[in-house]
N, C-alpha and C. Protein backbone atom coordinates (compact mmCIF):
# COMPACT_ATOMS: atom_id res chain seq x y z
N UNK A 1 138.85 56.90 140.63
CA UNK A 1 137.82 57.10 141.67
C UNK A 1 136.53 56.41 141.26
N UNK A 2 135.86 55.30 141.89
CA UNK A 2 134.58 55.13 142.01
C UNK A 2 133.21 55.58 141.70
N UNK A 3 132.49 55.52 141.04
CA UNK A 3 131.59 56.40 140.99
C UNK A 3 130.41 55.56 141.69
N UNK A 4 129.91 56.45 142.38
CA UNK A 4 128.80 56.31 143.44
C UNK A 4 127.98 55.76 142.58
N UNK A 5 127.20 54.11 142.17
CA UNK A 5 126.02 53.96 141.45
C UNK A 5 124.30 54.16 142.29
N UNK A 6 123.42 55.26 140.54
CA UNK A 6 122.32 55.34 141.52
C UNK A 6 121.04 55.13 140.93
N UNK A 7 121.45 53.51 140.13
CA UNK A 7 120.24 52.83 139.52
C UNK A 7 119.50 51.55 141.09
N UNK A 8 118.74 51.44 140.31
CA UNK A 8 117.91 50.59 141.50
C UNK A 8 118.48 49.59 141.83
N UNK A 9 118.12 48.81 143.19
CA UNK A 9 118.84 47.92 143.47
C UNK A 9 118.23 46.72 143.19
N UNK A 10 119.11 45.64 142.61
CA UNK A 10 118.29 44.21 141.94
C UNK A 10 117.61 43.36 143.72
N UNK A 11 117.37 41.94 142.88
CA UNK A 11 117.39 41.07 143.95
C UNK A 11 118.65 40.57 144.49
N UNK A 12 119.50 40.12 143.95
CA UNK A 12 120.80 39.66 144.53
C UNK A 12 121.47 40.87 145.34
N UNK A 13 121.55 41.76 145.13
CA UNK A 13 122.25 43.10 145.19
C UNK A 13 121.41 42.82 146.86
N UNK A 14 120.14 43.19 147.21
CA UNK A 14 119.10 43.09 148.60
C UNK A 14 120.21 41.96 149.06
N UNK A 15 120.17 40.83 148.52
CA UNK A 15 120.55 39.41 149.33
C UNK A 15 122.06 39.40 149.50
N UNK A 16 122.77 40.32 148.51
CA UNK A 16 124.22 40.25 149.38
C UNK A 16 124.46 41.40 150.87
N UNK A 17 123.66 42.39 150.11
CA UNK A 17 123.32 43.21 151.60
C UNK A 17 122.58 42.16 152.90
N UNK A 18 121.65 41.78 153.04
CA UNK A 18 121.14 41.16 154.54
C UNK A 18 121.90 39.84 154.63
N UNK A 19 123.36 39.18 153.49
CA UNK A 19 124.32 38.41 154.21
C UNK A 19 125.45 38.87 154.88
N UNK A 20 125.57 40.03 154.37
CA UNK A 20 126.79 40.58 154.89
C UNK A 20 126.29 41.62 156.04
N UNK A 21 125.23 41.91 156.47
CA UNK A 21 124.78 43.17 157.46
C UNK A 21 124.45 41.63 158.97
N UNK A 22 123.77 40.69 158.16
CA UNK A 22 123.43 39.30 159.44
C UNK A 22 124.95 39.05 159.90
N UNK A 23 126.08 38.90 158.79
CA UNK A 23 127.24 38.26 159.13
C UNK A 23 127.92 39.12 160.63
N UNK A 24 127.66 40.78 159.91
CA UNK A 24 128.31 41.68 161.43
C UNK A 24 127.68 41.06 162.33
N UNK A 25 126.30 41.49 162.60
CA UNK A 25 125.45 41.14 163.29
C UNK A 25 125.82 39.66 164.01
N UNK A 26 126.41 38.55 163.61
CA UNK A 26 126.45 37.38 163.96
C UNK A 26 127.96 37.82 165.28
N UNK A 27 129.00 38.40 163.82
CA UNK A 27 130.25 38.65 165.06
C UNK A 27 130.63 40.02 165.78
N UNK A 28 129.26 40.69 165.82
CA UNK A 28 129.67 41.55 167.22
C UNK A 28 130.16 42.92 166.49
N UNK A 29 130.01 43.21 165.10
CA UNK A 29 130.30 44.09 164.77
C UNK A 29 129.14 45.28 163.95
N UNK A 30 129.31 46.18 163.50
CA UNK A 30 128.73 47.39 163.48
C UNK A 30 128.13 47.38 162.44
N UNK A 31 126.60 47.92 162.11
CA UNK A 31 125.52 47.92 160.86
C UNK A 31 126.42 48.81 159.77
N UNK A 32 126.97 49.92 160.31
CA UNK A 32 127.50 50.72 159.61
C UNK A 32 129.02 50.20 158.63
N UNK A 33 129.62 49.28 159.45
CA UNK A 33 130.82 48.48 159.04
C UNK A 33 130.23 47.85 157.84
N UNK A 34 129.39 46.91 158.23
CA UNK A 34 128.38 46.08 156.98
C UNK A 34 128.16 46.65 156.23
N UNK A 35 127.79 48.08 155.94
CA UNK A 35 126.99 48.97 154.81
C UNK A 35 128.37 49.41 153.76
N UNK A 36 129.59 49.40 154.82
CA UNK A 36 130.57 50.20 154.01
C UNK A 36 131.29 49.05 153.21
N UNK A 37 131.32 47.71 153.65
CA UNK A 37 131.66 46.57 152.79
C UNK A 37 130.77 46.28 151.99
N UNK A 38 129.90 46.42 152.16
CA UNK A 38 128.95 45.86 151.04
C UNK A 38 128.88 47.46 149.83
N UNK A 39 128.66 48.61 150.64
CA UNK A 39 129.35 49.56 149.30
C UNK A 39 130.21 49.44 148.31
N UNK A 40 131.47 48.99 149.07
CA UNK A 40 132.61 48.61 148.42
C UNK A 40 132.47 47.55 147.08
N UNK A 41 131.89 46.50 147.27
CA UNK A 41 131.21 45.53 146.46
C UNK A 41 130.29 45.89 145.37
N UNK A 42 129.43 46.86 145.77
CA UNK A 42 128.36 47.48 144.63
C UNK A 42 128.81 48.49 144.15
N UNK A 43 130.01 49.16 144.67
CA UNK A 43 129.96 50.50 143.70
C UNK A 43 128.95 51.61 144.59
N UNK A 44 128.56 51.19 145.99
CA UNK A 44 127.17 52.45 146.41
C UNK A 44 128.31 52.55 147.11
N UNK A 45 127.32 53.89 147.99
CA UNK A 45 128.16 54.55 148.94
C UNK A 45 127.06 53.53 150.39
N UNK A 46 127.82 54.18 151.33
CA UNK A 46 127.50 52.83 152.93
C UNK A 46 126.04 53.52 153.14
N UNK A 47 125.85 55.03 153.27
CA UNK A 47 124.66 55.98 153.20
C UNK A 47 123.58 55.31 152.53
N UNK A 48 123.86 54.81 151.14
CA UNK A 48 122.72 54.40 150.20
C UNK A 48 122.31 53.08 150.76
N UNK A 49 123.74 52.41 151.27
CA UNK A 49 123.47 50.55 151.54
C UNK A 49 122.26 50.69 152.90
N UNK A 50 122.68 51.80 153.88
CA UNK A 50 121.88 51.75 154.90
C UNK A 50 120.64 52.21 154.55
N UNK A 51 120.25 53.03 153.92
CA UNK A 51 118.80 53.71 153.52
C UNK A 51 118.09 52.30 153.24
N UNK A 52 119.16 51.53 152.32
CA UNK A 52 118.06 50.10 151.48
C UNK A 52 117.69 49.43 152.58
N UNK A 53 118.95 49.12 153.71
CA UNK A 53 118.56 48.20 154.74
C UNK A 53 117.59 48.69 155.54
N UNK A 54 117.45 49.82 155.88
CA UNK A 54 116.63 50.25 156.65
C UNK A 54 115.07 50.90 156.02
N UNK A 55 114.90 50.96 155.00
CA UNK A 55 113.68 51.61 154.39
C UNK A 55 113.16 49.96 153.77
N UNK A 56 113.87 49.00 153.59
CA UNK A 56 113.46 47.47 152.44
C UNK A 56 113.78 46.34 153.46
N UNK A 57 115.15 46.47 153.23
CA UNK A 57 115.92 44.75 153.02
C UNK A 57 115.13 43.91 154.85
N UNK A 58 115.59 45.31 155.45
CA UNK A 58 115.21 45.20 157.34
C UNK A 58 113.90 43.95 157.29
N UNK A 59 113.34 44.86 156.62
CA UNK A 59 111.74 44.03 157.52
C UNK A 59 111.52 42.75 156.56
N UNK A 60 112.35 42.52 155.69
CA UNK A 60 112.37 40.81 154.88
C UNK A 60 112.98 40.45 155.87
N UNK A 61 113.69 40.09 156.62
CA UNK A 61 114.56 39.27 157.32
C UNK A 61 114.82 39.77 159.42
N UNK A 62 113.51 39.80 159.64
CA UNK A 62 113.14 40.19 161.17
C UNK A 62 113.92 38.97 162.07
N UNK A 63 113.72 38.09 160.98
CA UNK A 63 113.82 36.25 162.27
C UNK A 63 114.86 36.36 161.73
N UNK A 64 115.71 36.58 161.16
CA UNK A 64 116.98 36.33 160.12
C UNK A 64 117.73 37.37 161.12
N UNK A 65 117.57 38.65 161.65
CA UNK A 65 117.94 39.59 162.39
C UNK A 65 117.97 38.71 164.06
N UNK A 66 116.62 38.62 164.52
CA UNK A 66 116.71 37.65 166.17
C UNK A 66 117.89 36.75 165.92
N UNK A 67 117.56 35.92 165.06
CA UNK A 67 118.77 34.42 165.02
C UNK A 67 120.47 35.14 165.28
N UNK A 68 120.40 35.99 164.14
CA UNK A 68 122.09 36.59 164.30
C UNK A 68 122.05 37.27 165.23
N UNK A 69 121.54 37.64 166.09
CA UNK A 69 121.68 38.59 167.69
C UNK A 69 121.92 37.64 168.32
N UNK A 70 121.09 36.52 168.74
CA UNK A 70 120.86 35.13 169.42
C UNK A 70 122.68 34.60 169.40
N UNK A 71 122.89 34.64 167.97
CA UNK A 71 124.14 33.42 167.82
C UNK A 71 125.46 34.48 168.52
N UNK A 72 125.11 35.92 168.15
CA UNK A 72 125.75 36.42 168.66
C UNK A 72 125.97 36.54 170.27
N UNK A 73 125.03 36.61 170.68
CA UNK A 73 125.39 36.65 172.31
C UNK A 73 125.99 35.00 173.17
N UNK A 74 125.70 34.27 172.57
CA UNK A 74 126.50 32.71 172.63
C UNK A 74 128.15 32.91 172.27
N UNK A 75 128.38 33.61 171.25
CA UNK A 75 129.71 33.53 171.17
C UNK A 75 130.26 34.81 171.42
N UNK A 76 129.82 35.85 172.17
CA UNK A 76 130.17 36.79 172.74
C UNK A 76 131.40 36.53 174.16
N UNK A 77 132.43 37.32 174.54
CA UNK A 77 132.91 36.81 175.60
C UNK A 77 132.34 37.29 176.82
N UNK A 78 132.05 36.86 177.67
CA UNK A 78 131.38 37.00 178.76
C UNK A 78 132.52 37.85 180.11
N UNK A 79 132.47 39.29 179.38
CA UNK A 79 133.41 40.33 179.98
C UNK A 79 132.20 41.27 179.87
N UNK A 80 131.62 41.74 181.20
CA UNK A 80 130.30 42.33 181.11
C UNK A 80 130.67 43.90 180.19
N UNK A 81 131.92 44.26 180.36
CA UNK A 81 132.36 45.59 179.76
C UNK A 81 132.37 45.73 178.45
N UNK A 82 132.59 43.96 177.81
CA UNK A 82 133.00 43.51 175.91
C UNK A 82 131.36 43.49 175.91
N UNK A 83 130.95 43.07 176.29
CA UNK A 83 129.15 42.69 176.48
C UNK A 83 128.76 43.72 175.70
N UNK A 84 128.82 44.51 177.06
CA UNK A 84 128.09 45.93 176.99
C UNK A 84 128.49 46.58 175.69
N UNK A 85 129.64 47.23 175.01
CA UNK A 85 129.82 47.19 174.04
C UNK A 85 129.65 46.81 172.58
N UNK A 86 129.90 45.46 173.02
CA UNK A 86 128.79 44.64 171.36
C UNK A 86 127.65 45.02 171.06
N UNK A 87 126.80 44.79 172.08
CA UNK A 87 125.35 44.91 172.35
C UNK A 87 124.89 46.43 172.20
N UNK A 88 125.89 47.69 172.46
CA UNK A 88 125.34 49.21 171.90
C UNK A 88 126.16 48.93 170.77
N UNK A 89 126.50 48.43 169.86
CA UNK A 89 127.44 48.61 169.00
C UNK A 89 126.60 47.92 167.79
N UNK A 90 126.04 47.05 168.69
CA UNK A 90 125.01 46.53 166.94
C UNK A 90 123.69 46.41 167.17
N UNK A 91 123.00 46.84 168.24
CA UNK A 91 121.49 47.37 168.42
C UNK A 91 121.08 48.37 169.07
N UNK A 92 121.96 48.77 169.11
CA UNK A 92 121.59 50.44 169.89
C UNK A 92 121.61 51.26 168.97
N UNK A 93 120.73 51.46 167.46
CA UNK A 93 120.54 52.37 166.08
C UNK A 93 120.69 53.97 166.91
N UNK A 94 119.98 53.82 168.31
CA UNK A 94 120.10 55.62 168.32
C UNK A 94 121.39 56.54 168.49
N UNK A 95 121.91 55.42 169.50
CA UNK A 95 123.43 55.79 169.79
C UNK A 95 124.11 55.58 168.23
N UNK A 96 123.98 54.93 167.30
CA UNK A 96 125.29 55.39 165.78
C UNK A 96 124.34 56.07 164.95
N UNK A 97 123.10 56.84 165.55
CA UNK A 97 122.44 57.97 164.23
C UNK A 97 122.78 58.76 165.29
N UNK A 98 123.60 59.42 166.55
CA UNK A 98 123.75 60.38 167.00
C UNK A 98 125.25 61.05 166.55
N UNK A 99 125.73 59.73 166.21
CA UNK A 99 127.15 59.88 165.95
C UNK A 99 127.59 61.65 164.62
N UNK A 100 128.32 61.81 164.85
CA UNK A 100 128.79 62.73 164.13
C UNK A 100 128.95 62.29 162.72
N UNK A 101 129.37 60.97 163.17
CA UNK A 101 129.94 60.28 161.25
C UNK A 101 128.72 59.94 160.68
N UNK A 102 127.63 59.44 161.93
CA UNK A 102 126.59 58.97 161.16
C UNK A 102 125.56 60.01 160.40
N UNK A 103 125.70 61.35 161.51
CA UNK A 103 124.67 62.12 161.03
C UNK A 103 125.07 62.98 158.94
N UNK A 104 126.37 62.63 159.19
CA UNK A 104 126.84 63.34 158.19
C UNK A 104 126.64 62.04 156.84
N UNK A 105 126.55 60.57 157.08
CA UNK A 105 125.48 59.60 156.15
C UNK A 105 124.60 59.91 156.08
N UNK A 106 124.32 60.34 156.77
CA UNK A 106 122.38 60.34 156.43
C UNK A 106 122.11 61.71 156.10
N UNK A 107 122.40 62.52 155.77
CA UNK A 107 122.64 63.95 155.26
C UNK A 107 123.37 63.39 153.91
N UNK A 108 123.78 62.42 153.64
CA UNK A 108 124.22 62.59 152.31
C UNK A 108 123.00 61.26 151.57
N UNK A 109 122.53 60.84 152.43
CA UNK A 109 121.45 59.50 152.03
C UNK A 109 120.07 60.34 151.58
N UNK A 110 120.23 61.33 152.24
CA UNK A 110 118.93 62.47 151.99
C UNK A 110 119.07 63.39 150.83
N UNK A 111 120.23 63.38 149.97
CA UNK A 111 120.89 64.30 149.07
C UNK A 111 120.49 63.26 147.87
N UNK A 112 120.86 61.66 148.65
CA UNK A 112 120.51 60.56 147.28
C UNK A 112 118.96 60.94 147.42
N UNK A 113 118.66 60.94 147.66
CA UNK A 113 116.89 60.37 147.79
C UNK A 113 116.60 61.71 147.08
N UNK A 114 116.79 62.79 147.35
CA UNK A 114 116.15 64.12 146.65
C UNK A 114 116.67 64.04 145.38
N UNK A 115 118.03 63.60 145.23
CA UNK A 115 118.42 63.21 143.15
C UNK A 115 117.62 61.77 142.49
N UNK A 116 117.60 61.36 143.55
CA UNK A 116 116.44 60.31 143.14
C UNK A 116 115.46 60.54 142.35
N UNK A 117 114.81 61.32 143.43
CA UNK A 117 113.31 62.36 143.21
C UNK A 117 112.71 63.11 142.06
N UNK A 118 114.26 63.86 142.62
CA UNK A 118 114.31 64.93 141.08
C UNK A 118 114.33 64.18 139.57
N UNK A 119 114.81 62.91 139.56
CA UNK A 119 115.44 62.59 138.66
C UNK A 119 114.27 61.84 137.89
N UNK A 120 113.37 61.31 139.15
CA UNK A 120 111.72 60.38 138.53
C UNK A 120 110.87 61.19 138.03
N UNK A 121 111.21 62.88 138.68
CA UNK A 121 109.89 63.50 138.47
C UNK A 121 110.28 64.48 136.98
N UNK A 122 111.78 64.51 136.53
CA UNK A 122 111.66 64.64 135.64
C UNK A 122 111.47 63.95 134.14
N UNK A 123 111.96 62.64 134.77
CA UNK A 123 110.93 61.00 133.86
C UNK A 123 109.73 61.65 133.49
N UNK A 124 108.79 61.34 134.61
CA UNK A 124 107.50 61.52 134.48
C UNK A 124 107.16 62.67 133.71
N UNK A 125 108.18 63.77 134.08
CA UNK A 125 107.66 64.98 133.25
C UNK A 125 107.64 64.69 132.14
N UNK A 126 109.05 64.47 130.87
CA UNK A 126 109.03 64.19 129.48
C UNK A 126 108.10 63.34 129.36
N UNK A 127 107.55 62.01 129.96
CA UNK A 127 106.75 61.09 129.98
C UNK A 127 105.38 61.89 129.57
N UNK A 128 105.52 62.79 130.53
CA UNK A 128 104.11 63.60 130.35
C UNK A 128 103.79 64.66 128.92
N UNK A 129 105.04 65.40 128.19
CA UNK A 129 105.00 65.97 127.87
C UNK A 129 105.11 65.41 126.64
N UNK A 130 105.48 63.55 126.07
CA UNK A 130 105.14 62.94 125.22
C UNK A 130 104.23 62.64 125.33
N UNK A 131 103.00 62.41 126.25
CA UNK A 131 101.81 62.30 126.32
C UNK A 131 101.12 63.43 125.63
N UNK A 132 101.45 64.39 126.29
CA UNK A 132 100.68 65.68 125.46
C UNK A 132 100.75 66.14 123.67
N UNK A 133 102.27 65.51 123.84
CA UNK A 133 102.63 65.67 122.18
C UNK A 133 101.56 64.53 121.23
N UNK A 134 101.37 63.52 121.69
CA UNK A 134 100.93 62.18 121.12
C UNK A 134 99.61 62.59 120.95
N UNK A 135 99.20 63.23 122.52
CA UNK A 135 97.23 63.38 122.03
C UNK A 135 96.88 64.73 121.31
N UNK A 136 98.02 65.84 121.39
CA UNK A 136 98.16 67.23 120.40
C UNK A 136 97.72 66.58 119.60
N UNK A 137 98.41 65.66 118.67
CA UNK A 137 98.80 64.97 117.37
C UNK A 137 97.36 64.66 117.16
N UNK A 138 97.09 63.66 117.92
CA UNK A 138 95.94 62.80 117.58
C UNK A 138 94.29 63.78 117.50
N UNK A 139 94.61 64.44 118.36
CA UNK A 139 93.41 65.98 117.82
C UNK A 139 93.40 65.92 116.56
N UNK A 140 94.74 66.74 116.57
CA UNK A 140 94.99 67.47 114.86
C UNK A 140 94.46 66.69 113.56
N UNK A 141 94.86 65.28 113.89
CA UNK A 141 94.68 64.13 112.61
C UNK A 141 92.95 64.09 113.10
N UNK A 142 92.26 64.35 113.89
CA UNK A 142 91.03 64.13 114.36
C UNK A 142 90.42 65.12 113.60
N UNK A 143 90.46 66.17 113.58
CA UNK A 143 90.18 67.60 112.64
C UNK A 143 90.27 67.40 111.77
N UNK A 144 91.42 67.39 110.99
CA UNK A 144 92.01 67.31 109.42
C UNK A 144 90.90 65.88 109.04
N UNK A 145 90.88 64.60 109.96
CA UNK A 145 90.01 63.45 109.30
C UNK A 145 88.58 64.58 108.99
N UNK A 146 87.77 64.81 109.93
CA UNK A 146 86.83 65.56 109.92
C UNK A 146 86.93 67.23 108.71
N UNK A 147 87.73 67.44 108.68
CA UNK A 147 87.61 68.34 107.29
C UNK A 147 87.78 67.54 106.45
N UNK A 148 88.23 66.91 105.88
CA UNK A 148 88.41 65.86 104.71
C UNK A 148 86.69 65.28 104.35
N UNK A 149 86.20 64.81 105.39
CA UNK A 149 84.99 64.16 105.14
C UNK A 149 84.18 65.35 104.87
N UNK A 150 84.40 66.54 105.69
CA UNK A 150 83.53 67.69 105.05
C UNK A 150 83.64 67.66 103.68
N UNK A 151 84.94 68.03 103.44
CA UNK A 151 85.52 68.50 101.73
C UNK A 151 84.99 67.18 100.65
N UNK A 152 85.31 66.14 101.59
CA UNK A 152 84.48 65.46 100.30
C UNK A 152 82.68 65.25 99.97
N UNK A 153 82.28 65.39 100.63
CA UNK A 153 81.19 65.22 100.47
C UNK A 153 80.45 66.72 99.63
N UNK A 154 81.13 68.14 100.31
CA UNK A 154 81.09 69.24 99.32
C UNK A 154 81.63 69.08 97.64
N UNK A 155 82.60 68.37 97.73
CA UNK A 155 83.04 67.81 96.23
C UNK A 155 81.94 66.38 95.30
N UNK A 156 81.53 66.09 96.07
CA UNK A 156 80.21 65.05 95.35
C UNK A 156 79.36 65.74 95.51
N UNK A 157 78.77 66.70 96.27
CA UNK A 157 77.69 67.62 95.68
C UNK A 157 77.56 68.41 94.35
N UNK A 158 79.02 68.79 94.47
CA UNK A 158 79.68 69.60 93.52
C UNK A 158 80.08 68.76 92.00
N UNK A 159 80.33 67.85 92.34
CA UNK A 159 79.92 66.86 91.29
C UNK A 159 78.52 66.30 90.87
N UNK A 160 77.55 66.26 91.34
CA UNK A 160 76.93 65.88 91.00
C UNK A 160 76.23 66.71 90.32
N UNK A 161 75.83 68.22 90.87
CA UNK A 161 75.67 69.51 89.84
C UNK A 161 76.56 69.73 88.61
N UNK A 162 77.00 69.04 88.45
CA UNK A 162 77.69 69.14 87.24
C UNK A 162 77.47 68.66 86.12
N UNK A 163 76.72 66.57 86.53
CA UNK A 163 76.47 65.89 86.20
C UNK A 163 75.11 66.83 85.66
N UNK A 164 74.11 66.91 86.43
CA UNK A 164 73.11 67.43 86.30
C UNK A 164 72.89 68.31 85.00
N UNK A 165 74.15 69.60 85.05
CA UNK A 165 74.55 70.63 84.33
C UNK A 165 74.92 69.71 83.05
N UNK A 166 75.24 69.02 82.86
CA UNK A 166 76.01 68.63 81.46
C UNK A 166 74.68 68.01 81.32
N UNK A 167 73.83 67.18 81.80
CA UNK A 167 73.01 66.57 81.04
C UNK A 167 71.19 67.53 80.39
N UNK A 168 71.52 68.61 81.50
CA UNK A 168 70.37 69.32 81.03
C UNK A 168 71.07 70.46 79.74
N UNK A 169 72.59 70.59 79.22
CA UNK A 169 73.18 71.04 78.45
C UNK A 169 72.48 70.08 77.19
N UNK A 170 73.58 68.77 77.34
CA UNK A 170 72.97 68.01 75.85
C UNK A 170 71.66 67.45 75.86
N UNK A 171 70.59 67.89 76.46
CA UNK A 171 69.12 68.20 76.00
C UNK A 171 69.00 69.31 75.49
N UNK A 172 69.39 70.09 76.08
CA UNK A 172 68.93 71.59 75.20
C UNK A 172 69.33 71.29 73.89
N UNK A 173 70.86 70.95 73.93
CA UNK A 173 71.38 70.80 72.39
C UNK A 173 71.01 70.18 71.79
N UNK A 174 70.40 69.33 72.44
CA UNK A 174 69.70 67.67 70.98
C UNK A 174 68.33 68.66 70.60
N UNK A 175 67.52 69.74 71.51
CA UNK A 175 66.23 70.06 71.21
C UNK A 175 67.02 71.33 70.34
N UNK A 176 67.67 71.83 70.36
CA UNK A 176 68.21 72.40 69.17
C UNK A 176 68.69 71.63 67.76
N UNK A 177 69.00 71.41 68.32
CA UNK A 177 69.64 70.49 66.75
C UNK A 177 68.55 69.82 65.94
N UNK A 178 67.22 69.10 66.66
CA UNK A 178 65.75 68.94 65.97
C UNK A 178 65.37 70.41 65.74
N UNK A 179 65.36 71.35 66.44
CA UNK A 179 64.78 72.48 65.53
C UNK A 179 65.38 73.25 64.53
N UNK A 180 66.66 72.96 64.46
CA UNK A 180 67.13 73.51 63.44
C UNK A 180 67.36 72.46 61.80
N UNK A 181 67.02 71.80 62.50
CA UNK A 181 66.73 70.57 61.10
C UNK A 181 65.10 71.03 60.59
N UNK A 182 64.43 70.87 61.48
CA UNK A 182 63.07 71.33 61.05
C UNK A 182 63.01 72.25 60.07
N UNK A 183 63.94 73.69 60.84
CA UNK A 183 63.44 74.48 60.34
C UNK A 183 64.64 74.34 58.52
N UNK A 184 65.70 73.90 58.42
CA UNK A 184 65.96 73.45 57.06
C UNK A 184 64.98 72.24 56.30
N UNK A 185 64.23 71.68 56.90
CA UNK A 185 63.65 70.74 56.12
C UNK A 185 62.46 72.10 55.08
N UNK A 186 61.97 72.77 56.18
CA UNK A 186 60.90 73.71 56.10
C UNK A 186 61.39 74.71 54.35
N UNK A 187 62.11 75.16 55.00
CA UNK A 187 62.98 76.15 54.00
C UNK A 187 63.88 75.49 52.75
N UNK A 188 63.70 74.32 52.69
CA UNK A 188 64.76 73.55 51.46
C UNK A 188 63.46 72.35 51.22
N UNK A 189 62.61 72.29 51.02
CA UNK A 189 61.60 71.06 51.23
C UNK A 189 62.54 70.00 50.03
N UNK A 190 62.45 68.87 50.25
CA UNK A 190 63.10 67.52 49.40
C UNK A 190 62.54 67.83 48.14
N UNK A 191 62.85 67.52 47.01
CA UNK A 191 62.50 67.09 45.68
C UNK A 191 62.74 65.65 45.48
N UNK A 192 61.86 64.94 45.01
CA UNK A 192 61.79 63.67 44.50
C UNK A 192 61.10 63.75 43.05
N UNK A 193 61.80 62.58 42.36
CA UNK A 193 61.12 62.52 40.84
C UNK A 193 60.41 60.74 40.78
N UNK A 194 59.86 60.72 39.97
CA UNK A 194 59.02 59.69 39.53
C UNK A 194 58.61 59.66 38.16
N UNK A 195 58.81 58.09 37.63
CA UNK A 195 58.03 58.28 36.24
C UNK A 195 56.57 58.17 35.97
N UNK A 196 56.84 58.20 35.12
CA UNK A 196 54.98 58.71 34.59
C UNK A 196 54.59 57.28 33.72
N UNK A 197 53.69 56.62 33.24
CA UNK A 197 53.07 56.12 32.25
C UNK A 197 54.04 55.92 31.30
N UNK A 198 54.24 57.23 30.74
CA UNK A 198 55.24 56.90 29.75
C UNK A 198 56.43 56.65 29.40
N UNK A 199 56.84 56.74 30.78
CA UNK A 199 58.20 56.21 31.35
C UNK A 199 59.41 57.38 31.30
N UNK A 200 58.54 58.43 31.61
CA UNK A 200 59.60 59.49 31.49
C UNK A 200 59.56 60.18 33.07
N UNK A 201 60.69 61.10 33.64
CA UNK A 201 61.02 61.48 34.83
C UNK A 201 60.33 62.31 35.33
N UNK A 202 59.38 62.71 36.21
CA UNK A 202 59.03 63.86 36.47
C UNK A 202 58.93 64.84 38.00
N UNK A 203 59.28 65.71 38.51
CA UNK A 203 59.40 66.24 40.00
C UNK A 203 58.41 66.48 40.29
N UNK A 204 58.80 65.61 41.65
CA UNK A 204 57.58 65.45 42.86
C UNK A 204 57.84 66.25 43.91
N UNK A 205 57.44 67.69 44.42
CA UNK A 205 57.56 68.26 45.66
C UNK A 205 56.62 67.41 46.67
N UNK A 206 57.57 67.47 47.82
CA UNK A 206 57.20 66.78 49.29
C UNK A 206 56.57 68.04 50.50
C-alpha cells in the first residue's frame, strides 16, 4: 500500500501538476481525473493534488487555463448534449464540490491541512523551547561570568592585605632583631686589646 506523502511540494512536482490538470482540460475531461493521475505519480492523494492546484499552482497559469478551454472547445464535438457536458464537467467547480465524492476530498484535504498545522506548530514549538533552553543557558553563564569577576577582584583585595600583612610583619621583625642586638651589645660590651709602648697586650673596654 502507498503511503500518502506529506512533505512540501517542489517546483517540478507544481509543473507536472498544471501539465497534466491543462492536458484534461485540453481533452474534455475532469480536474478531479487530473488530480487522481497526477496522485498516482507523486505518491499524494487527488485531495492534496487539488488543494495545491487550487490554493498555488491555479493562479500561475490563468492564460495557460483560457488557452486549454479555448483548444478545447475547437476540438469538442459539436453535439449540443456532448457540449453541454464537457463544459459542466471541466468548469463548472460548483457542480464537482457538490458531488458526494467530492465533498468527502475535501473533508479529507482539510484533515491534511490540520496535520499539516499541527505538525509546523509543533516545529515551532521545540524550535521555541530550544530557544528558551539556549537563552536559560546564556543567563546562567551571564551570572556565573559576573560572580567570577566579583570573586576575583574580592581575592586581589584579599591578596593584597596580605601583601601588606607580611610586609608590616618583616618590619616589625627587622625592628626587633636591631633591638635585640642593641640590647646584647649593651649587656656583653666588646673587649678589644692593644699594645702599649712596650709592646705588651693590654684590654681596651668599648
Amino acid at each position: 500500500m502507498t503511503i500518502a506523502r506529506q512533505d512540501a511540494w517542489t517546483h517540478d512536482e507544481d509543473l507536472l501538476l498544471a501539465e497534466v490538470v491543462l492536458r484534461h482540460i485540453r481533452e474534455g475531461s475532469t480536474q478531479l481525473k487530473a488530480f487522481e493521475e497526477v496522485g498516482k505519480q507523486l505518491s499524494r492523494t487527488s485531495a492534496a493534488c487539488g488543494f495545491r492546484w487550487n490554493s498555488f499552482v491555479r493562479k500561475q497559469y490563468k492564460s495557460g487555463i483560457e488557452l486549454a478551454k479555448k483548444q478545447r472547445k475547437e476540438q469538442v464535438v459539436h453535439d449540443p448534449e456532448v457540449e453541454r457536458d464537457s463544459i459542466a464537467a471541466v468548469e463548472n467547480v460548483t457542480i464537482e464540490e457538490k458531488t458526494p465524492e467530492q465533498e468527502d476530498k475535501e473533508s479529507i484535504t482539510l484533515q491534511e491541512v490540520i496535520l499539516y498545522l499541527t505538525k509546523m506548530d509543533e516545529f515551532f514549538q521545540l524550535d521555541n523551547k530550544e530557544k528558551e533552553r539556549i537563552s536559560e543557558r546564556s543567563l546562567f553563564l551571564e551570572r556565573e561570568n559576573v560572580r567570577l569577576l566579583e570573586e576575583n577582584v574580592l581575592l586581589k583585595e584579599k591578596l593584597k592585605a596580605v601583601e601588606e600583612d607580611y610586609r608590616a610583619l618583616m618590619q616589625i621583625m627587622e625592628r626587633a632583631r636591631k633591638l635585640s642586638v642593641q640590647e646584647d651589645e649593651k649587656a656583653n660590651p666588646k673587649v678589644s686589646f692593644q699594645m702599649d709602648k712596650n709592646g705588651n697586650l693590654e684590654r681596651v673596654n668599648k
